[in-house]
C-alpha atoms as a PDB file:
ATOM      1  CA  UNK A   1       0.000   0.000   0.000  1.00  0.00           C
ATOM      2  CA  UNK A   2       1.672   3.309  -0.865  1.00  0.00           C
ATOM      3  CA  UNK A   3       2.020   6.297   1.064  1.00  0.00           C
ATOM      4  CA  UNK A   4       0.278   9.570   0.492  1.00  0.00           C
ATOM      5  CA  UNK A   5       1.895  12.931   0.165  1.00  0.00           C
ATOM      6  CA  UNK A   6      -1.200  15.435   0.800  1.00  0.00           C
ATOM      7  CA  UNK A   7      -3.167  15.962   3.942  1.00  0.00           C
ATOM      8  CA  UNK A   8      -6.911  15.228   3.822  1.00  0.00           C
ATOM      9  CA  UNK A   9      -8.174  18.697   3.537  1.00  0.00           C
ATOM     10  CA  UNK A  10     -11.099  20.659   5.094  1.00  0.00           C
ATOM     11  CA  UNK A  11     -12.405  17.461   7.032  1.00  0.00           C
ATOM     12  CA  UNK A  12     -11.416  13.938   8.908  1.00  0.00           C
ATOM     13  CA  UNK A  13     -14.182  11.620   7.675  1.00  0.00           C
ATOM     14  CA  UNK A  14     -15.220  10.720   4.144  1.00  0.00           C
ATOM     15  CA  UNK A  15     -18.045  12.110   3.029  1.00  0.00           C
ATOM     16  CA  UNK A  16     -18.475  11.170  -0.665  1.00  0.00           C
ATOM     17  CA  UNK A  17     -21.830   7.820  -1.117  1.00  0.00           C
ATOM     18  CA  UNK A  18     -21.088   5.709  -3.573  1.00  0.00           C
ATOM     19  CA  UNK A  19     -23.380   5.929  -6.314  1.00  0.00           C
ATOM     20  CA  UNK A  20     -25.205   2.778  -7.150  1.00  0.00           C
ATOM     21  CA  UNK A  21     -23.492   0.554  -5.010  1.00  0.00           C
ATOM     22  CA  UNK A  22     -25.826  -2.557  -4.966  1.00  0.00           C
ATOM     23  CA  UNK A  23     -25.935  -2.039  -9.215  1.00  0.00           C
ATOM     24  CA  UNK A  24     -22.419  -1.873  -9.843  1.00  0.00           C
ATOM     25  CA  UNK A  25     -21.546  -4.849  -7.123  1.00  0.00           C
ATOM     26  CA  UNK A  26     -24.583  -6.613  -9.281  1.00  0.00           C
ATOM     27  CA  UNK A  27     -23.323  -6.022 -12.928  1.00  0.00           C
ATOM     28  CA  UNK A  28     -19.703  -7.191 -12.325  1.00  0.00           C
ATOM     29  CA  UNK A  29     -20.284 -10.185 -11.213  1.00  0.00           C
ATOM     30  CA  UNK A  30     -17.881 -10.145  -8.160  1.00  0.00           C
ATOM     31  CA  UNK A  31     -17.371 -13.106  -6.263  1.00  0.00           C
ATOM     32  CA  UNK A  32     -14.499 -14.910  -4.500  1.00  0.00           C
ATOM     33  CA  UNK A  33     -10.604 -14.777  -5.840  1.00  0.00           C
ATOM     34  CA  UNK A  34     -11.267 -12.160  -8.341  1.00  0.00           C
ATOM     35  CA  UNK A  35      -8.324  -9.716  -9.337  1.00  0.00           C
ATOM     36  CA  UNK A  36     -10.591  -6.603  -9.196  1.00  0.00           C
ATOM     37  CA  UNK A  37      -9.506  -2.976 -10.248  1.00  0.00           C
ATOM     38  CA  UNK A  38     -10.849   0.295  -8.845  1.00  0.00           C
ATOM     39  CA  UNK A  39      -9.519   2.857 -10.896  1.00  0.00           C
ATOM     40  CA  UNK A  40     -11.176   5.986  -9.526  1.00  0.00           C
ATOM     41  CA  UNK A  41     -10.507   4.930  -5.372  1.00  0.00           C
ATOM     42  CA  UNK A  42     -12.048   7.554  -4.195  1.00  0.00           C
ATOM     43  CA  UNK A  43     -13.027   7.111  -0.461  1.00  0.00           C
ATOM     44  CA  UNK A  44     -13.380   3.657  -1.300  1.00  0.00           C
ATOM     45  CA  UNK A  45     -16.963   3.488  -0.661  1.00  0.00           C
ATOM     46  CA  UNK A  46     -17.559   0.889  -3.752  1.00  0.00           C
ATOM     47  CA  UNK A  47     -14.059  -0.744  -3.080  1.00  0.00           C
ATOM     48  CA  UNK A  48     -14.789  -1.779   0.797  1.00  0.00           C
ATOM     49  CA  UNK A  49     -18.138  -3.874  -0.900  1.00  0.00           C
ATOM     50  CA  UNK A  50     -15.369  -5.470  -3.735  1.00  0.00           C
ATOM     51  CA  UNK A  51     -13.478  -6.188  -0.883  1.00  0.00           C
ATOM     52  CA  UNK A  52     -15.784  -8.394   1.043  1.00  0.00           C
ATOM     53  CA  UNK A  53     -17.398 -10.284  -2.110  1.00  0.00           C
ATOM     54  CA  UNK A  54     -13.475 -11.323  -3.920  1.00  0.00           C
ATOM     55  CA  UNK A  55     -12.299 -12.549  -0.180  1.00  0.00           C
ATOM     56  CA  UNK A  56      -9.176 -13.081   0.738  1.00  0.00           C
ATOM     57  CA  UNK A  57      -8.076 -14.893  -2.049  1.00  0.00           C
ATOM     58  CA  UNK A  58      -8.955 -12.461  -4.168  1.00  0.00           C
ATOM     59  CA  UNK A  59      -7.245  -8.898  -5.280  1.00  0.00           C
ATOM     60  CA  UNK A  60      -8.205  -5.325  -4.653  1.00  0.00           C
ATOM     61  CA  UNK A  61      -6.392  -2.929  -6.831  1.00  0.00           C
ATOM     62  CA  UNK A  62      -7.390   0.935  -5.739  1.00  0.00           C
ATOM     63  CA  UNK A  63      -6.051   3.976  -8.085  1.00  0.00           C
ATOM     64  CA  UNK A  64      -6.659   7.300  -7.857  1.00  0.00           C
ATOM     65  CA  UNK A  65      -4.912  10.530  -9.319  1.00  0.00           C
ATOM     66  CA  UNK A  66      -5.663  12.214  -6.039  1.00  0.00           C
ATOM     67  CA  UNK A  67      -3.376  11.828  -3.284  1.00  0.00           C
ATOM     68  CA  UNK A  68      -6.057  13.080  -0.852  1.00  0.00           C
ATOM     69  CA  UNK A  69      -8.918  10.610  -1.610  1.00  0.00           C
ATOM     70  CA  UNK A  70      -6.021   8.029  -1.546  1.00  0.00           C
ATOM     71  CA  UNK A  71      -5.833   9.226   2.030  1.00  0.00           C
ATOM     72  CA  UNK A  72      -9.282   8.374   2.644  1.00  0.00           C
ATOM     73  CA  UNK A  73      -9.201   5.310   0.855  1.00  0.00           C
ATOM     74  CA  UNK A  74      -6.380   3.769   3.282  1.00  0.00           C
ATOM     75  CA  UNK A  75      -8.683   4.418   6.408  1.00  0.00           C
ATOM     76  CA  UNK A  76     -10.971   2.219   4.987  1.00  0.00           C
ATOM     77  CA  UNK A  77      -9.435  -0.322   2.780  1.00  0.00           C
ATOM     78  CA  UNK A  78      -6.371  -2.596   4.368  1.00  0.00           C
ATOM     79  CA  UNK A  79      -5.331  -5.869   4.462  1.00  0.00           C
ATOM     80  CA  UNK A  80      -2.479  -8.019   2.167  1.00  0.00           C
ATOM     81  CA  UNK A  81      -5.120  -8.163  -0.394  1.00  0.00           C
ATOM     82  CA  UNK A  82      -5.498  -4.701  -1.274  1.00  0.00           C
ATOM     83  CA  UNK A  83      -3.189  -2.132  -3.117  1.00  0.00           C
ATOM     84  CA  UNK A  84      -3.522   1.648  -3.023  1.00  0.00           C
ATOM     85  CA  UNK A  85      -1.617   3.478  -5.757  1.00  0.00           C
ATOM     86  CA  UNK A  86      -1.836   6.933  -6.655  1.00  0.00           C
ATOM     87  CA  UNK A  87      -2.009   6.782 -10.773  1.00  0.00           C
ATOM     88  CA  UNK A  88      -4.080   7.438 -13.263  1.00  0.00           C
ATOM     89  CA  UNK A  89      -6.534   4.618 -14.379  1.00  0.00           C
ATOM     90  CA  UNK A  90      -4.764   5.236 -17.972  1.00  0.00           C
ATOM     91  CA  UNK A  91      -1.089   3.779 -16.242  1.00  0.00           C
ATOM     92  CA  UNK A  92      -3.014   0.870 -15.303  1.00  0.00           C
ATOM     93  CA  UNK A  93      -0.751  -1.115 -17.559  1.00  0.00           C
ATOM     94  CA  UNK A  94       2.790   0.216 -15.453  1.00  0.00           C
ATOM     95  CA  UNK A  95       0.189  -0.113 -12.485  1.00  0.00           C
ATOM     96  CA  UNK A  96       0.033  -4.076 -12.723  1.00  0.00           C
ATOM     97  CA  UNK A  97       3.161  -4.528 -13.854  1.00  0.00           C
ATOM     98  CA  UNK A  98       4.882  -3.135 -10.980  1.00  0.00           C
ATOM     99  CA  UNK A  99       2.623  -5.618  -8.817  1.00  0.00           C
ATOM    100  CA  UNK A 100       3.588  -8.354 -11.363  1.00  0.00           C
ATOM    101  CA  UNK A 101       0.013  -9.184 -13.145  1.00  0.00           C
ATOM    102  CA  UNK A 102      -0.568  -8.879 -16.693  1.00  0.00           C
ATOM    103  CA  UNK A 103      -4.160  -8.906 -16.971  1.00  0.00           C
ATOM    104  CA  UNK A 104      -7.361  -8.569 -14.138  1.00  0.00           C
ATOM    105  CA  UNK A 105     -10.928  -9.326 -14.159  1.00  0.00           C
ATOM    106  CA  UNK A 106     -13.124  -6.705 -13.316  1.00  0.00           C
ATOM    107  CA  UNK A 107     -12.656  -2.602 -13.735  1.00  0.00           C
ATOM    108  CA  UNK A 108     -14.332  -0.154 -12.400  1.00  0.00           C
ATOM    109  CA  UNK A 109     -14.721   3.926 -13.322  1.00  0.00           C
ATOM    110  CA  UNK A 110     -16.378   5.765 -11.071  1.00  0.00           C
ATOM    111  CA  UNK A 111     -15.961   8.866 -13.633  1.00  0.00           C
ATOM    112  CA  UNK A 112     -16.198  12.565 -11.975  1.00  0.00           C
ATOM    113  CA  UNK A 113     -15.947  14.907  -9.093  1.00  0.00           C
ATOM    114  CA  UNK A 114     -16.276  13.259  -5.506  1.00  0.00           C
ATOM    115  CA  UNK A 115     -17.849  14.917  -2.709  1.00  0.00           C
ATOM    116  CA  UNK A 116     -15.039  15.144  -0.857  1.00  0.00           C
ATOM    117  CA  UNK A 117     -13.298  16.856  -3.086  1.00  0.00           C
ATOM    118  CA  UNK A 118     -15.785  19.511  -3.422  1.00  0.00           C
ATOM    119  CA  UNK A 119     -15.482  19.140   0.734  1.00  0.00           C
ATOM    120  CA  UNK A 120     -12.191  20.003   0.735  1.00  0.00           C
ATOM    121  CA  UNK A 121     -12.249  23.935   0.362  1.00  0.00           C
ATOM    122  CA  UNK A 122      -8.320  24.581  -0.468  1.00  0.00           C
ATOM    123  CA  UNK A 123      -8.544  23.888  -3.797  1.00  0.00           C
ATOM    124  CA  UNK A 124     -11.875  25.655  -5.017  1.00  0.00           C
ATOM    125  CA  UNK A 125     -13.980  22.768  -6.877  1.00  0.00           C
ATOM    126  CA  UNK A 126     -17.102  23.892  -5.133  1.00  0.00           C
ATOM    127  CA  UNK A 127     -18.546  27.311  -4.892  1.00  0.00           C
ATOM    128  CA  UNK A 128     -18.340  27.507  -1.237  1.00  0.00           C
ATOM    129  CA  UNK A 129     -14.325  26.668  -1.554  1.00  0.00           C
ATOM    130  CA  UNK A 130     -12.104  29.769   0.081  1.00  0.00           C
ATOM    131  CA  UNK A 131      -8.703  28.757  -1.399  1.00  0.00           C
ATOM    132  CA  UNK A 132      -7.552  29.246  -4.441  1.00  0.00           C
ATOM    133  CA  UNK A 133      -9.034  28.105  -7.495  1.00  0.00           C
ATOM    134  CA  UNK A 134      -6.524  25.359  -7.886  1.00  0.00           C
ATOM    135  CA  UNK A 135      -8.972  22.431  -9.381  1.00  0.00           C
ATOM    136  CA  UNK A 136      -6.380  19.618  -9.831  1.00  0.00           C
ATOM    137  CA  UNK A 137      -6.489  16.585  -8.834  1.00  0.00           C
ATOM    138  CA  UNK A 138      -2.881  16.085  -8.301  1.00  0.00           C
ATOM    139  CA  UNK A 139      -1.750  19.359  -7.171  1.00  0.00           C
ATOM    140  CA  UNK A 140       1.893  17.819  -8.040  1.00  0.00           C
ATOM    141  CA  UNK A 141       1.242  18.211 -11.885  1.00  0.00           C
ATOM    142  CA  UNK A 142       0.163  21.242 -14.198  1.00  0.00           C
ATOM    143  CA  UNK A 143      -0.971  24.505 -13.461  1.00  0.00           C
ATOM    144  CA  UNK A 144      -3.838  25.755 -11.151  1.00  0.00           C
ATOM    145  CA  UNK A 145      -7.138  26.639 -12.741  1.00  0.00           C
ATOM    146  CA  UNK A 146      -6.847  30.645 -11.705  1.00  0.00           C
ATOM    147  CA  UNK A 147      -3.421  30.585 -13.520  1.00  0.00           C
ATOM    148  CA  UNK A 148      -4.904  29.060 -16.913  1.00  0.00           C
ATOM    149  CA  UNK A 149      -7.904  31.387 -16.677  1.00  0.00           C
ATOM    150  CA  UNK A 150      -4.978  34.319 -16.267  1.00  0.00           C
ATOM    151  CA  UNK A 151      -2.875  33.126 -19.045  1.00  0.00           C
ATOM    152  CA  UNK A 152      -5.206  32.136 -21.744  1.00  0.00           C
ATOM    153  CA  UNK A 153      -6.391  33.710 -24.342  1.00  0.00           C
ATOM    154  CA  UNK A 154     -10.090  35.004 -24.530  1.00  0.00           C
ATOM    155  CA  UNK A 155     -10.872  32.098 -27.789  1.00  0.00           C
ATOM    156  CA  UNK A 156     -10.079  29.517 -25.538  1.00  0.00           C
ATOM    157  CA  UNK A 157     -11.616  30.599 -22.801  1.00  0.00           C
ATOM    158  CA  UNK A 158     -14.947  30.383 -24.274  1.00  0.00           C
ATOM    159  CA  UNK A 159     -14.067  27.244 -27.032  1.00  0.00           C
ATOM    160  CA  UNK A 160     -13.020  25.437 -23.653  1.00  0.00           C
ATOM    161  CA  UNK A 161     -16.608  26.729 -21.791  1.00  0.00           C
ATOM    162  CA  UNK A 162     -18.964  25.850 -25.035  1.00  0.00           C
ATOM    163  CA  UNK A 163     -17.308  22.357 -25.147  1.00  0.00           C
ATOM    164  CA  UNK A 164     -16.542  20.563 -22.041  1.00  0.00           C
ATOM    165  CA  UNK A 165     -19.658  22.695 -20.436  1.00  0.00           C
ATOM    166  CA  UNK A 166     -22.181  23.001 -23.111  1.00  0.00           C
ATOM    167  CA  UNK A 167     -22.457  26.710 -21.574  1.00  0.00           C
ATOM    168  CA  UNK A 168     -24.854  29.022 -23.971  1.00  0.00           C
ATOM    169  CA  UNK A 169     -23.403  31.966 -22.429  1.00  0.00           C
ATOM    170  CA  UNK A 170     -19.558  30.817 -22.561  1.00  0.00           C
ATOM    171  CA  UNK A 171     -18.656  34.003 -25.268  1.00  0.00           C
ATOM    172  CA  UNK A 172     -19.843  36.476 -22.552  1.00  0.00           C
ATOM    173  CA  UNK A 173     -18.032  34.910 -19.360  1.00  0.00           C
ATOM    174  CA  UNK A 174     -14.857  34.198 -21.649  1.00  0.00           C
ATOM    175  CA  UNK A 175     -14.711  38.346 -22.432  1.00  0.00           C
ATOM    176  CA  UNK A 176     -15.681  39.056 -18.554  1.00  0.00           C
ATOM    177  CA  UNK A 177     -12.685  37.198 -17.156  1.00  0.00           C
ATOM    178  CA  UNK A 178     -10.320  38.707 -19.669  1.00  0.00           C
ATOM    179  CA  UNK A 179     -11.642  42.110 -19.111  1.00  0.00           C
ATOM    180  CA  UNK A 180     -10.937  41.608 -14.773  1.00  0.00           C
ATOM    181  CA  UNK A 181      -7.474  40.415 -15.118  1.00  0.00           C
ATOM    182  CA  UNK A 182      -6.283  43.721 -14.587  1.00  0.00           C
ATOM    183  CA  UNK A 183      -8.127  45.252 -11.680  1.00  0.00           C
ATOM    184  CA  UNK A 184      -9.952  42.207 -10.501  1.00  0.00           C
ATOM    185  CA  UNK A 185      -8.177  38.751 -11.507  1.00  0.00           C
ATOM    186  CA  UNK A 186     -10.036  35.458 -10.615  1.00  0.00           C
ATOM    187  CA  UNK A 187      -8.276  33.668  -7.900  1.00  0.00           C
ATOM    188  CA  UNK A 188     -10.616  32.033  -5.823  1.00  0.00           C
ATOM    189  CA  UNK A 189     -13.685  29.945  -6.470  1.00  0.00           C
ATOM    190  CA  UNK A 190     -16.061  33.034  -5.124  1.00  0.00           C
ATOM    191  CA  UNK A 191     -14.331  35.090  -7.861  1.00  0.00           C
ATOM    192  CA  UNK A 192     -15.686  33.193 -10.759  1.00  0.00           C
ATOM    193  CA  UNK A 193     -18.474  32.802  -9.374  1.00  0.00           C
ATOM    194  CA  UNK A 194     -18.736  36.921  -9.477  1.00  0.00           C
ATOM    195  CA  UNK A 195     -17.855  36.713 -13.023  1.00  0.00           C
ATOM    196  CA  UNK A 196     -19.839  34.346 -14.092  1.00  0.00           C
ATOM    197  CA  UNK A 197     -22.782  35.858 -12.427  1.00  0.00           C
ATOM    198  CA  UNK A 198     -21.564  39.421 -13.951  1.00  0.00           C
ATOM    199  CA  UNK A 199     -21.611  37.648 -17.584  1.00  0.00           C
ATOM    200  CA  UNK A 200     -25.309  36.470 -17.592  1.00  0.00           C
ATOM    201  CA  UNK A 201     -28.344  38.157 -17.605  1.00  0.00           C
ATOM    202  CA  UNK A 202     -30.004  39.177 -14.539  1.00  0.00           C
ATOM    203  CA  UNK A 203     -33.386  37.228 -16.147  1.00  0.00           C
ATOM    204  CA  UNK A 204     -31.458  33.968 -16.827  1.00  0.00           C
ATOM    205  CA  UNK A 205     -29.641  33.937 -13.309  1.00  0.00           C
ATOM    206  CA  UNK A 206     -33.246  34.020 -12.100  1.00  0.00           C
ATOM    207  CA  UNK A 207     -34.673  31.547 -13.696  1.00  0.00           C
ATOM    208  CA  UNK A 208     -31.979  29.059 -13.128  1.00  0.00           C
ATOM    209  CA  UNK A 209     -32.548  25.944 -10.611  1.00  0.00           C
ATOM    210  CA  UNK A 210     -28.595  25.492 -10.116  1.00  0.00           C
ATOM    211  CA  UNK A 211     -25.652  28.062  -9.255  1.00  0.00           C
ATOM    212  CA  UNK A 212     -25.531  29.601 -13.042  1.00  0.00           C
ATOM    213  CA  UNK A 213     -21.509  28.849 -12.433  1.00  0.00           C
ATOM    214  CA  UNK A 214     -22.164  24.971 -12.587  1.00  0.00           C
ATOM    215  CA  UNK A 215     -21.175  24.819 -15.961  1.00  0.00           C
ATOM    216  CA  UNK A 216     -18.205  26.953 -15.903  1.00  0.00           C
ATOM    217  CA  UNK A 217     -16.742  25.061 -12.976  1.00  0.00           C
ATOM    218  CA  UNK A 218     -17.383  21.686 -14.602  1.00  0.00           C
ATOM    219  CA  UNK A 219     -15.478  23.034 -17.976  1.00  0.00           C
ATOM    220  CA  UNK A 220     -12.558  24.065 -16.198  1.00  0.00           C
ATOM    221  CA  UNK A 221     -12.190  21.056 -14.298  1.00  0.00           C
ATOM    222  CA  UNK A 222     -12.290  18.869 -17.222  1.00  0.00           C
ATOM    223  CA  UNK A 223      -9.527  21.200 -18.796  1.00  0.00           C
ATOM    224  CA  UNK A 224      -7.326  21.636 -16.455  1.00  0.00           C
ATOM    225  CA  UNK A 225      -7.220  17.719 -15.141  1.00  0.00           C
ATOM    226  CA  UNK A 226      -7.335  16.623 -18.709  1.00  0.00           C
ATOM    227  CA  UNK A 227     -10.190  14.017 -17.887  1.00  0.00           C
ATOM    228  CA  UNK A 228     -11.846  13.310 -21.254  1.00  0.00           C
ATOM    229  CA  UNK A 229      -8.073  12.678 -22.741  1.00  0.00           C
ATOM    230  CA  UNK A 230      -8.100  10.318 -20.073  1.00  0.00           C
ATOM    231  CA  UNK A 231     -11.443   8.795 -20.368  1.00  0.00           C
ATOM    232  CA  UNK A 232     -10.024   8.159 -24.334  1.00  0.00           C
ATOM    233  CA  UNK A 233      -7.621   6.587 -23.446  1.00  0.00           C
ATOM    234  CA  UNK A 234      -8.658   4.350 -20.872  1.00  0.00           C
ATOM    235  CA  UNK A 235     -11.415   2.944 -22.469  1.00  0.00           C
ATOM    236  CA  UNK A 236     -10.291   2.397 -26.365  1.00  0.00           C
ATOM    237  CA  UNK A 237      -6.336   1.378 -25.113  1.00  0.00           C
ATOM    238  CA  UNK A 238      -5.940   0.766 -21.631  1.00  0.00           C
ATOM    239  CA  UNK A 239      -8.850  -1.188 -20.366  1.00  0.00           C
ATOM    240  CA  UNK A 240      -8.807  -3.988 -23.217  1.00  0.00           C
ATOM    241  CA  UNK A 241      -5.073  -3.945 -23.173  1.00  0.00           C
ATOM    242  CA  UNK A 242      -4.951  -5.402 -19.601  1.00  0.00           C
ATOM    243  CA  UNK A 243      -8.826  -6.901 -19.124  1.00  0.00           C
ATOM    244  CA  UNK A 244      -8.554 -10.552 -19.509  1.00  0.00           C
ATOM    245  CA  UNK A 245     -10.974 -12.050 -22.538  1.00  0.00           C
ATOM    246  CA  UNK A 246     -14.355 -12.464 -20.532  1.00  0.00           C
ATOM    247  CA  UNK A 247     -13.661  -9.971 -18.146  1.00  0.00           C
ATOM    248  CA  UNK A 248     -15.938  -7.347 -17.112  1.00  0.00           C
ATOM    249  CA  UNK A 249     -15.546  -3.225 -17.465  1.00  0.00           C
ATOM    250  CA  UNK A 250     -18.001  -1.306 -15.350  1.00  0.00           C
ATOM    251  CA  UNK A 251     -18.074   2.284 -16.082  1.00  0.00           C
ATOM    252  CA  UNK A 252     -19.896   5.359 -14.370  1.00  0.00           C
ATOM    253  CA  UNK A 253     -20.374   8.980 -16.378  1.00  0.00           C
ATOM    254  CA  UNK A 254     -22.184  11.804 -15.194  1.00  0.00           C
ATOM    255  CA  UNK A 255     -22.445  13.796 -17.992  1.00  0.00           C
ATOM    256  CA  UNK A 256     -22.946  13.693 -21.670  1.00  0.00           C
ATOM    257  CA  UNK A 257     -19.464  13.997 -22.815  1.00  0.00           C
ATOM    258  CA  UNK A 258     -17.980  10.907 -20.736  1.00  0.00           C
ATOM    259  CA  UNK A 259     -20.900   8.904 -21.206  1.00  0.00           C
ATOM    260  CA  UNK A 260     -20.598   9.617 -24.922  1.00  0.00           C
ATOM    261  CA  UNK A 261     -16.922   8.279 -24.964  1.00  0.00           C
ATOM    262  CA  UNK A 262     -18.212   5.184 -23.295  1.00  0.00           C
ATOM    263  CA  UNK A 263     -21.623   4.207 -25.103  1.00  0.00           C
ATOM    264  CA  UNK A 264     -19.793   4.808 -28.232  1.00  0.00           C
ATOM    265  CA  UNK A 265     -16.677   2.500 -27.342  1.00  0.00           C
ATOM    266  CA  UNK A 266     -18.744  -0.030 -26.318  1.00  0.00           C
ATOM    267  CA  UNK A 267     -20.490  -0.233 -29.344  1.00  0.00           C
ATOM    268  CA  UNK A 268     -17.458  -2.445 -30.661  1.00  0.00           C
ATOM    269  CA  UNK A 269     -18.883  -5.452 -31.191  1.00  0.00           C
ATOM    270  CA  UNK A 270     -15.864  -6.937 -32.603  1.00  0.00           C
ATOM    271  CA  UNK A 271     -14.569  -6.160 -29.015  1.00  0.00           C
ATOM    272  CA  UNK A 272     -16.936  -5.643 -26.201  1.00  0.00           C
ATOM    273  CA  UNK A 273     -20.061  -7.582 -25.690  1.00  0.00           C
ATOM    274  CA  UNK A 274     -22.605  -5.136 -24.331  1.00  0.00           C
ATOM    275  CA  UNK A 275     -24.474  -5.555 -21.405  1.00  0.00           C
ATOM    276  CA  UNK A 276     -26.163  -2.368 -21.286  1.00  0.00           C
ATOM    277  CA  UNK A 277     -27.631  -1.024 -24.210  1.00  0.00           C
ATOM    278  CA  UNK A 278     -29.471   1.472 -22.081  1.00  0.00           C
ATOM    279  CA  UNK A 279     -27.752   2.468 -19.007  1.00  0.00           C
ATOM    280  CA  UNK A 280     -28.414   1.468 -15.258  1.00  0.00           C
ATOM    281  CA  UNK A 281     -29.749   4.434 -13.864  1.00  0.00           C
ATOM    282  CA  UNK A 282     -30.251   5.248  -9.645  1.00  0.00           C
ATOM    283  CA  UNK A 283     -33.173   4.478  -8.168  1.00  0.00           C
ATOM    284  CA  UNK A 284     -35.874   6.719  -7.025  1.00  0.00           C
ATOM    285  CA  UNK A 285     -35.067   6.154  -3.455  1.00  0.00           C
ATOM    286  CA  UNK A 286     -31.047   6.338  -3.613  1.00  0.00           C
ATOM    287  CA  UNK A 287     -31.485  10.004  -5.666  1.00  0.00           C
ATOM    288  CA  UNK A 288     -33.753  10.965  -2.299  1.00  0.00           C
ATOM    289  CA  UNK A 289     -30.973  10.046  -0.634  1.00  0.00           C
ATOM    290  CA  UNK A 290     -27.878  10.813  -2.542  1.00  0.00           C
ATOM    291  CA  UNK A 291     -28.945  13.637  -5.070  1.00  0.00           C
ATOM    292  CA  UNK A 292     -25.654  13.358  -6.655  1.00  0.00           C
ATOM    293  CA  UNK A 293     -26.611  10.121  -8.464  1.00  0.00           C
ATOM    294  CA  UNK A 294     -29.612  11.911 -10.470  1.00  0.00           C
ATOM    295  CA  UNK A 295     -27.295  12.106 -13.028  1.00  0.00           C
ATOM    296  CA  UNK A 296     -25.245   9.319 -13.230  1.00  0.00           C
ATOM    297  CA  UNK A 297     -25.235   6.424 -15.713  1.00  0.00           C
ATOM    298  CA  UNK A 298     -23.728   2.963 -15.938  1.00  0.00           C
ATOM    299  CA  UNK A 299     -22.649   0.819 -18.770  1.00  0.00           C
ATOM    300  CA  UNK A 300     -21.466  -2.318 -18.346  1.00  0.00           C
ATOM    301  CA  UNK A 301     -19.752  -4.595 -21.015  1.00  0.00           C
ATOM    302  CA  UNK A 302     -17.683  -8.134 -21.639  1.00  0.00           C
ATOM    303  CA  UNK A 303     -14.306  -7.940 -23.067  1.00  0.00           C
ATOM    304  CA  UNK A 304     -14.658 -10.251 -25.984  1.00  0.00           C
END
């Protein structure tokens, strides 16, 4: 199990449900001796169930990009059985060779922001956040969201806004952050929110059932952590590269563009069987519950 380099931030306990648990436990087929991979940790809320339905003689392999929610993983998930390794689910080749395996049985992608992340309020992926507007997952790598925002050019901006947050209004906030940067520069999470707010119509802002930022904040995120790159790459390279032939890939999107990536990849019928044509959707009861799973959809396939 390997060691952490960031303090869990803002609070002790994990706070994040996992969405769907019963579903996803359900759909891969877990049962004893199974080498199972996690590739989006988190607090390990789906992980601790993987855990008790491979058994000991099975293998629990937890990544996450995030050294924090690796953190908050370990609390939870122990034992000889389990590795914790801060990577992305894309080095999940290097991953298993460094544990000596080749190939593993089930993997799971829990795709998306966690809710302790948005908990932890240094690095500004939730309105409420009074750091910096840092956004990354790995604070190790790149460059903080407020820097991008300073250094990029207005076309970007909004191309960036328009794509990765469908936002109608992306032109005007793109031309409002470029216009502060001299006598008020975004730095903090409550500063784009300002902006944002300062870009869009009074009528609009009014009408809206959601912080009118929600979009702009989602964007950025996916920028700046690269995540549909990732999602690419995971799921047309390295998920069939090192799924054994009858093995399962479980994967969770909560918006349009990740679930596109996946629906469309497992489409390959010359490589995945599909399991899900439609995707397993929360239940009525669990969205009372956990709001956060309103959105989310799984798809499910069999690596042929």
């Amino acid at each position: 199990m390997s060691e952490t380099s960031r303090e869990v931030g803002g609070h002790d306990r994990p706070v994040h449900r996992p969405v769907m648990l019963r579903e996803v436990i359900k759909q891969l087929d877990i049962s004893p001796g199974l080498i199972v991979v996690d590739g989006t940790v988190g607090a390990g809320g789906h992980s601790q169930e993987i855990l008790k339905n491979i058994g000991p003689e099975g293998t629990l392999i937890g990544v996450d990009r995030d050294p924090m929610m690796q953190k908050l993983a370990a609390r939870v998930l122990d034992g000889p059985n389990c590795h914790l390794v801060r990577a992305s689910y894309c080095d999940l080749k290097e991953t298993l060779d460094q544990l000596g395996l080749e190939q593993v049985d089930r993997i799971l992608l829990d795709l998306g922001l966690s809710s302790d992340q948005l908990a932890d309020v240094d690095r500004g992926f939730g309105f409420q956040a009074g750091g910096s507007l840092d956004m990354r997952f790995d604070t190790s790598q790149g460059e903080p969201a407020w820097k991008w925002i300073e250094e990029a050019e207005q076309a970007e901006l909004e191309e960036i806004f328009r794509e990765y947050g469908e936002e109608r209004f992306a032109r005007a906030i793109a031309e409002k952050l470029v216009s502060r940067r001299s006598n008020r520069p975004v730095r903090t999470a409550a500063d784009l929110v300002e902006a944002v707010n300062e870009a869009i119509p009074r009528s609009i802002r009014k009408q809206s059932r959601r912080n009118p930022a929600t979009r702009v904040f989602q964007a950025l995120r996916i920028a700046i952590n690269n995540e549909l790159a990732h999602v690419k790459q995971a799921i047309n390279d390295t998920i069939p590269s090192v799924l054994r032939t009858g093995g399962r890939a479980a994967i969770i999107s909560f918006h349009s563009l990740e679930d596109r990536l996946v629906k469309q990849a497992f489409r390959d019928q010359q490589r995945w069987q599909n399991l899900t044509s439609k995707p397993v959707v929360a239940s009525a009861a669990e969205i009372r519950i956990n709001p956060r799973s309103r959105t989310a959809k799984l798809r499910v396939a069999i690596k042929k």
